[in-house]
Protein backbone atom coordinates (compact mmCIF):
# COMPACT_ATOMS: atom_id res chain seq x y z
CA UNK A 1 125.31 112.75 89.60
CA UNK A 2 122.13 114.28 88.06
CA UNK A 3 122.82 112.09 85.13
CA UNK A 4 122.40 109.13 87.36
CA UNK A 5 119.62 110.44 88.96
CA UNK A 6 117.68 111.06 85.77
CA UNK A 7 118.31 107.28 84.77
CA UNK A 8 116.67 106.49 87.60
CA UNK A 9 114.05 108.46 87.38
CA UNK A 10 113.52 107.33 83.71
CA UNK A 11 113.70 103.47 84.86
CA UNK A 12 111.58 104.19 87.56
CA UNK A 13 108.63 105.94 85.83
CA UNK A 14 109.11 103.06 83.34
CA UNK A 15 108.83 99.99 86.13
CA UNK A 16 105.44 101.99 86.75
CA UNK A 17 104.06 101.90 83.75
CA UNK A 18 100.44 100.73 83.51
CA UNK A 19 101.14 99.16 79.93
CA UNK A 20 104.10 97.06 81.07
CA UNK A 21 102.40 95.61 83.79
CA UNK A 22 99.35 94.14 81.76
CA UNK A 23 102.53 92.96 79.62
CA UNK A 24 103.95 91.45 82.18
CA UNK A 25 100.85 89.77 84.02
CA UNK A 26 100.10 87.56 80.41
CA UNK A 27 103.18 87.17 80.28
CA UNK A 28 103.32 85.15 83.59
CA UNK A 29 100.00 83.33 81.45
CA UNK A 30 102.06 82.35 78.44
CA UNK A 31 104.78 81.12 81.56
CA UNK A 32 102.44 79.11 82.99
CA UNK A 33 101.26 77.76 79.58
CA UNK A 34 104.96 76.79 78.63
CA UNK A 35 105.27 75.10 81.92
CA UNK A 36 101.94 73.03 81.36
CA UNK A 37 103.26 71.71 78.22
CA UNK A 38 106.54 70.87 79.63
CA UNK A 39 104.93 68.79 82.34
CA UNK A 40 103.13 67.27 79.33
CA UNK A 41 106.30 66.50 77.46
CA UNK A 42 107.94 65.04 80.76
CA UNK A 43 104.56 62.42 80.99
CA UNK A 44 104.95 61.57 77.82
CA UNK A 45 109.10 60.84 78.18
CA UNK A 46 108.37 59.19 81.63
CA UNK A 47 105.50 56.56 79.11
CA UNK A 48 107.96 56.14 76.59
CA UNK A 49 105.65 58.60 73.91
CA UNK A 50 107.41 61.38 73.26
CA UNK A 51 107.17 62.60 70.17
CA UNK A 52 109.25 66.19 71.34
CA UNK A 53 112.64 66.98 73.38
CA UNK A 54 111.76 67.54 77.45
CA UNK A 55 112.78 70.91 76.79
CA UNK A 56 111.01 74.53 77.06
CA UNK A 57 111.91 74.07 73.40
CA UNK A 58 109.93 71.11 72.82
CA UNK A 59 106.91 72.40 73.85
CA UNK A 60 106.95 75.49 72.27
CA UNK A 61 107.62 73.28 69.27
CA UNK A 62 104.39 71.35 70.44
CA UNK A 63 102.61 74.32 70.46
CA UNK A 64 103.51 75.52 67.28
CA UNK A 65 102.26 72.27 65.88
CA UNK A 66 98.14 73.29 66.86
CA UNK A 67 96.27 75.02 65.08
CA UNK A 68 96.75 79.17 66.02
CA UNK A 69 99.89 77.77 67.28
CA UNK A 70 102.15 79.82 65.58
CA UNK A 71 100.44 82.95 66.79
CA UNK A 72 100.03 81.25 70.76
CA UNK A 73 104.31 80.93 70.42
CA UNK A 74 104.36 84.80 69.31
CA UNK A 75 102.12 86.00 71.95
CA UNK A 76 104.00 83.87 74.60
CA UNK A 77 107.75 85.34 73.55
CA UNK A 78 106.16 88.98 73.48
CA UNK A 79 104.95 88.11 76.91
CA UNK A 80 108.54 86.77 77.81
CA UNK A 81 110.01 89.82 76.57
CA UNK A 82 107.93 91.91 78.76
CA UNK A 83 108.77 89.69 81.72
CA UNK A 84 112.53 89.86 80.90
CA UNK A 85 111.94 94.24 80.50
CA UNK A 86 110.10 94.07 83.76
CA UNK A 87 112.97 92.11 86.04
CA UNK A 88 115.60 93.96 84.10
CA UNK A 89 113.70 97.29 85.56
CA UNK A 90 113.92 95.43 89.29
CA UNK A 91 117.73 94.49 89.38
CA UNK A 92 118.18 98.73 87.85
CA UNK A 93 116.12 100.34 90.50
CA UNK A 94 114.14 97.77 92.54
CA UNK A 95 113.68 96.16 95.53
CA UNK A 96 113.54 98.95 97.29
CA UNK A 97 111.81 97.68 100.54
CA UNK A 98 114.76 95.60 100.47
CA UNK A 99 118.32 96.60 102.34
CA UNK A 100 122.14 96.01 102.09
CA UNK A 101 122.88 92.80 101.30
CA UNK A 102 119.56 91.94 100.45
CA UNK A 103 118.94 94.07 97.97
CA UNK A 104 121.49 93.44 96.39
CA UNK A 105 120.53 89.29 96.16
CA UNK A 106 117.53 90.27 94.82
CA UNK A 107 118.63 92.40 92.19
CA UNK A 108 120.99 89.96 91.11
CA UNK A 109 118.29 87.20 91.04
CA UNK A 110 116.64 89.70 88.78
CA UNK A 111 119.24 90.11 86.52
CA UNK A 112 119.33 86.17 86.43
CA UNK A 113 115.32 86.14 86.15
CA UNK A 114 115.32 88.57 82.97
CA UNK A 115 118.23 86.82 81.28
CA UNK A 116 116.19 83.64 81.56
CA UNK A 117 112.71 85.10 80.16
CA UNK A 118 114.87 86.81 77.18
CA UNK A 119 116.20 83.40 76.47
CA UNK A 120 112.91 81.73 76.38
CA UNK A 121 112.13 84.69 74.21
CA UNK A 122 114.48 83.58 71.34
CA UNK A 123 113.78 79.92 72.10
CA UNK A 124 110.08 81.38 70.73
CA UNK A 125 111.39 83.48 68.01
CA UNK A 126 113.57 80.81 66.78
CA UNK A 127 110.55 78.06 66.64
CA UNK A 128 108.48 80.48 64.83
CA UNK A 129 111.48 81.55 62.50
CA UNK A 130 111.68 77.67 61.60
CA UNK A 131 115.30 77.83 62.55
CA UNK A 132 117.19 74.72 64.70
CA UNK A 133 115.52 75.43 68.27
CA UNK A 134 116.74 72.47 70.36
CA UNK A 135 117.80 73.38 73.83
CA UNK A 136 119.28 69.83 74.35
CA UNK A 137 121.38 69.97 70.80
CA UNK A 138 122.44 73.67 71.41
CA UNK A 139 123.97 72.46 75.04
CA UNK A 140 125.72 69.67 73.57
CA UNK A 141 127.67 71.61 71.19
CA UNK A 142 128.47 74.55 73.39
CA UNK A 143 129.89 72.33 75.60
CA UNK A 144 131.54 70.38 72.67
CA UNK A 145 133.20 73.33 71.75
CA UNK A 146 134.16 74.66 75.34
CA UNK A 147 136.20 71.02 76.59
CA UNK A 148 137.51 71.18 73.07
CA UNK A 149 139.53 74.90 74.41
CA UNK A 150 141.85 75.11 77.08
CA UNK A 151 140.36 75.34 80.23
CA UNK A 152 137.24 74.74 78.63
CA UNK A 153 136.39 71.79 80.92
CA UNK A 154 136.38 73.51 83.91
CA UNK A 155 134.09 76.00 82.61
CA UNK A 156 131.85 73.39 81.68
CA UNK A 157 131.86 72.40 85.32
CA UNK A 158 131.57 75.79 86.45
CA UNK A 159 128.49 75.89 84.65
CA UNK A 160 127.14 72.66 86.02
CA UNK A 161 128.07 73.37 89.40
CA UNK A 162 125.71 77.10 88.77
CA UNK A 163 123.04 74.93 87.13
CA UNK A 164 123.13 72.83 90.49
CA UNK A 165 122.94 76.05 92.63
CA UNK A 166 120.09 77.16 90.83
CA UNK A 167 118.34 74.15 91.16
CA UNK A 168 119.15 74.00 95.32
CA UNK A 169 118.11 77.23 95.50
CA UNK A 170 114.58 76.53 94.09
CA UNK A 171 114.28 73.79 96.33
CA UNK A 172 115.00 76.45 98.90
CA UNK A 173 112.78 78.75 97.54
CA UNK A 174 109.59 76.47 97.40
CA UNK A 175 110.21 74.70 100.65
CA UNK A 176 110.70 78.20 102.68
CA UNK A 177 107.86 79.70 100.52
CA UNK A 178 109.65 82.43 99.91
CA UNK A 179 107.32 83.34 96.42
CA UNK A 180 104.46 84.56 99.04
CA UNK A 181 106.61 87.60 99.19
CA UNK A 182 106.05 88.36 96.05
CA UNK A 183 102.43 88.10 95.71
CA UNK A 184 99.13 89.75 97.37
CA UNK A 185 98.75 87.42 99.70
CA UNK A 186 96.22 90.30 101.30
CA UNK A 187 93.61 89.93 98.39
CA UNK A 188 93.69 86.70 98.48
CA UNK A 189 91.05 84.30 100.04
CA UNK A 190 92.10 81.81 102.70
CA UNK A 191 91.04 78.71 100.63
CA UNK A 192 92.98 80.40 97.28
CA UNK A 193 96.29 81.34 99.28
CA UNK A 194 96.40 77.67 100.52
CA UNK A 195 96.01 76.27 97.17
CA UNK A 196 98.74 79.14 96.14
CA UNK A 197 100.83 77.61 98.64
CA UNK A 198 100.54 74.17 97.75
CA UNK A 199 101.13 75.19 93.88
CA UNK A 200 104.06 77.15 94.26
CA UNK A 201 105.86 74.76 96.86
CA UNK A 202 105.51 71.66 94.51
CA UNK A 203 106.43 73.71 91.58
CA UNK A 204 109.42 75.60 92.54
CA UNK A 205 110.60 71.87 94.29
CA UNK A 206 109.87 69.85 91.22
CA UNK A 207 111.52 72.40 88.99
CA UNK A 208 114.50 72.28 91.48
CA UNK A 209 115.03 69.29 91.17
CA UNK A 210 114.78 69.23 87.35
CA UNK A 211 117.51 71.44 87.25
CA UNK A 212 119.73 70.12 90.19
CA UNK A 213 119.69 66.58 87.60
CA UNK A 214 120.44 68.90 84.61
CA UNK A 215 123.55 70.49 86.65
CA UNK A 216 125.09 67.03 88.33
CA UNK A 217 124.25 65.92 84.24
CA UNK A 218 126.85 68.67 83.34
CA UNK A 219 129.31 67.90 86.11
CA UNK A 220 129.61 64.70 85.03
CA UNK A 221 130.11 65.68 81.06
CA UNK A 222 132.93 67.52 82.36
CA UNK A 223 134.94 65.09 84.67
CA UNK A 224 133.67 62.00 81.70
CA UNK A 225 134.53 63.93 79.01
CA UNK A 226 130.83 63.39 77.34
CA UNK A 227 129.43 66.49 75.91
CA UNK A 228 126.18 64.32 75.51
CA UNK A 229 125.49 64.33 79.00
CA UNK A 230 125.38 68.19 78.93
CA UNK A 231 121.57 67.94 77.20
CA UNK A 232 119.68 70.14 79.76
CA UNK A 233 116.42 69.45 81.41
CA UNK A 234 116.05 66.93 78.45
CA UNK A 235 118.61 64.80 79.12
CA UNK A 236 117.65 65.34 82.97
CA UNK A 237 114.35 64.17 82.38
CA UNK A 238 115.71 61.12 80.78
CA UNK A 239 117.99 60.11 83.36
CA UNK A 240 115.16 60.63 85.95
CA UNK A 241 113.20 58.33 83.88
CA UNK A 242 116.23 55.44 83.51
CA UNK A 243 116.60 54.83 87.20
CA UNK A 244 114.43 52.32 89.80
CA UNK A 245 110.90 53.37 90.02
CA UNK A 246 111.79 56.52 87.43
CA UNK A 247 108.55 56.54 85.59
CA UNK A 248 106.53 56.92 88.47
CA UNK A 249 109.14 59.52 89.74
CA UNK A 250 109.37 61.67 86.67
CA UNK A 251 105.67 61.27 86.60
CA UNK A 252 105.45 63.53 90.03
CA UNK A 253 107.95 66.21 88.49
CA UNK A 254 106.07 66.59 85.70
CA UNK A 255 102.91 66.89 88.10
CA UNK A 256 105.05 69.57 90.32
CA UNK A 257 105.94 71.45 87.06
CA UNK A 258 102.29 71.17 85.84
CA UNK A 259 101.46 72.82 89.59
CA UNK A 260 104.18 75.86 89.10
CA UNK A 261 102.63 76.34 85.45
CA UNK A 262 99.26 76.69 87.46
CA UNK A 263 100.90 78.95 90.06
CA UNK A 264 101.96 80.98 87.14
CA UNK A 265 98.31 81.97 86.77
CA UNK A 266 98.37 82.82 89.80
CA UNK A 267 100.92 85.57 89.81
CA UNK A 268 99.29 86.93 86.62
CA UNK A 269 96.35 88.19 88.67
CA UNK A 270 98.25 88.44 92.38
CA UNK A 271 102.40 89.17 91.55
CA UNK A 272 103.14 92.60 92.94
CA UNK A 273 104.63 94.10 89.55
């Protein structure tokens, strides 16, 4: 029991510390610069220019590519690592104005928030590293591999059908504005919390539905039997982009996911951390 407690104690002097919030706070800056260059990549797919996969992974690649690029990807992925430390802290010994079954939501959307930032993380080192980094070739083989195992097709559609709940439940989470929880809405003027508002509700939607594509994408590798549907937001993006009036539709994700990478600034000055 005292051994328990003095974990606790340990992880909760270390969610405290001073030097892992400033971490944490650029961290939420290199986010929101990711995110920027996403929306970027997703204009330039929805023009027919891209030069980069639709992917986190493109544009760190596209980052990489500027001059003090390399240096930009390694402060972003120390950053992420932070982020991933901080929410790892939360889902341990977080959430404590939180009850019951809430709590426990939230600590498990923690865990899923830090295992997220650490894989954005490696996305970084592996750019940097000069090693394969694309998210929409890694997908495709993992779920080459899985429908190639017994069983492995209905983990495939496991997956997609999680994918798809993710993406529903940022739809959720924008349209509800349920991110003002998480901020200092208090210290906040009333034009910037509007404009907060705004950001965050067409940013958590866009992404949403990003990700809902990306998920119904898997689904569909699985019943089809076509591992190259299972690409990620790339291949989401793509199919967004193939269907009537797509261009002008990907166009407004990529504005939404511009907005969140805005928002992310945001939360680097007013996320309770």
């Amino acid at each position: 029991m005292s051994l328990t407690h003095d974990a606790r104690g340990t992880a909760s002097r270390a969610a405290n510390s001073k030097s892992l919030e400033l971490l944490a706070r650029a961290g939420f800056i290199g986010y929101g610069v990711l995110h920027l260059l996403l929306a970027w990549l997703a204009l330039q797919v929805a023009f027919g220019n891209a030069s980069q996969e639709g992917s986190q992974s493109g544009a760190l690649e596209e980052l990489a590519s500027q001059p003090f690029g390399a240096f930009l990807v390694g402060a972003i992925g120390v950053g992420l690592v932070a982020m991933a430390v901080w929410q790892a802290l939360e889902a341990a010994v977080g959430h404590q104005a939180e009850n019951g079954r809430e709590r426990v939501v939230e600590r498990l959307i923690s865990v899923g928030r830090a295992l997220a930032y650490l894989y954005f993380a490696f996305t970084a080192y592996k750019v940097l590293s000069g090693a394969k980094s694309s998210s929409g070739d890694s997908s495709q083989q993992l779920t080459e591999k899985l429908m190639d195992s017994a069983g492995g097709r209905g983990l495939v559609g496991l997956a997609g059908l999680a994918v798809l709940g993710i993406g529903a439940g940022l739809i959720y989470h924008g349209a509800k504005k349920n991110f003002e929880e998480h901020l200092k809405t208090g210290e906040m003027s009333p034009k910037l919390r509007t404009v907060s508002r705004r950001l965050g509700m067409a940013g958590y939607i866009s992404k949403g539905i990003a990700y809902g594509i990306a998920g119904l994408l898997v689904i569909v590798a699985a019943v089809t039997y076509d591992a190259e549907k299972a690409r990620g937001l790339d291949a989401a993006l793509r199919t967004l982009v193939e269907q009537s009036y797509g261009p002008f539709l990907l166009a407004l994700v990529a504005l939404g996911i511009g907005c969140y990478g805005v928002f992310c600034f945001v939360q680097a000055r007013y996320r309770k951390v």
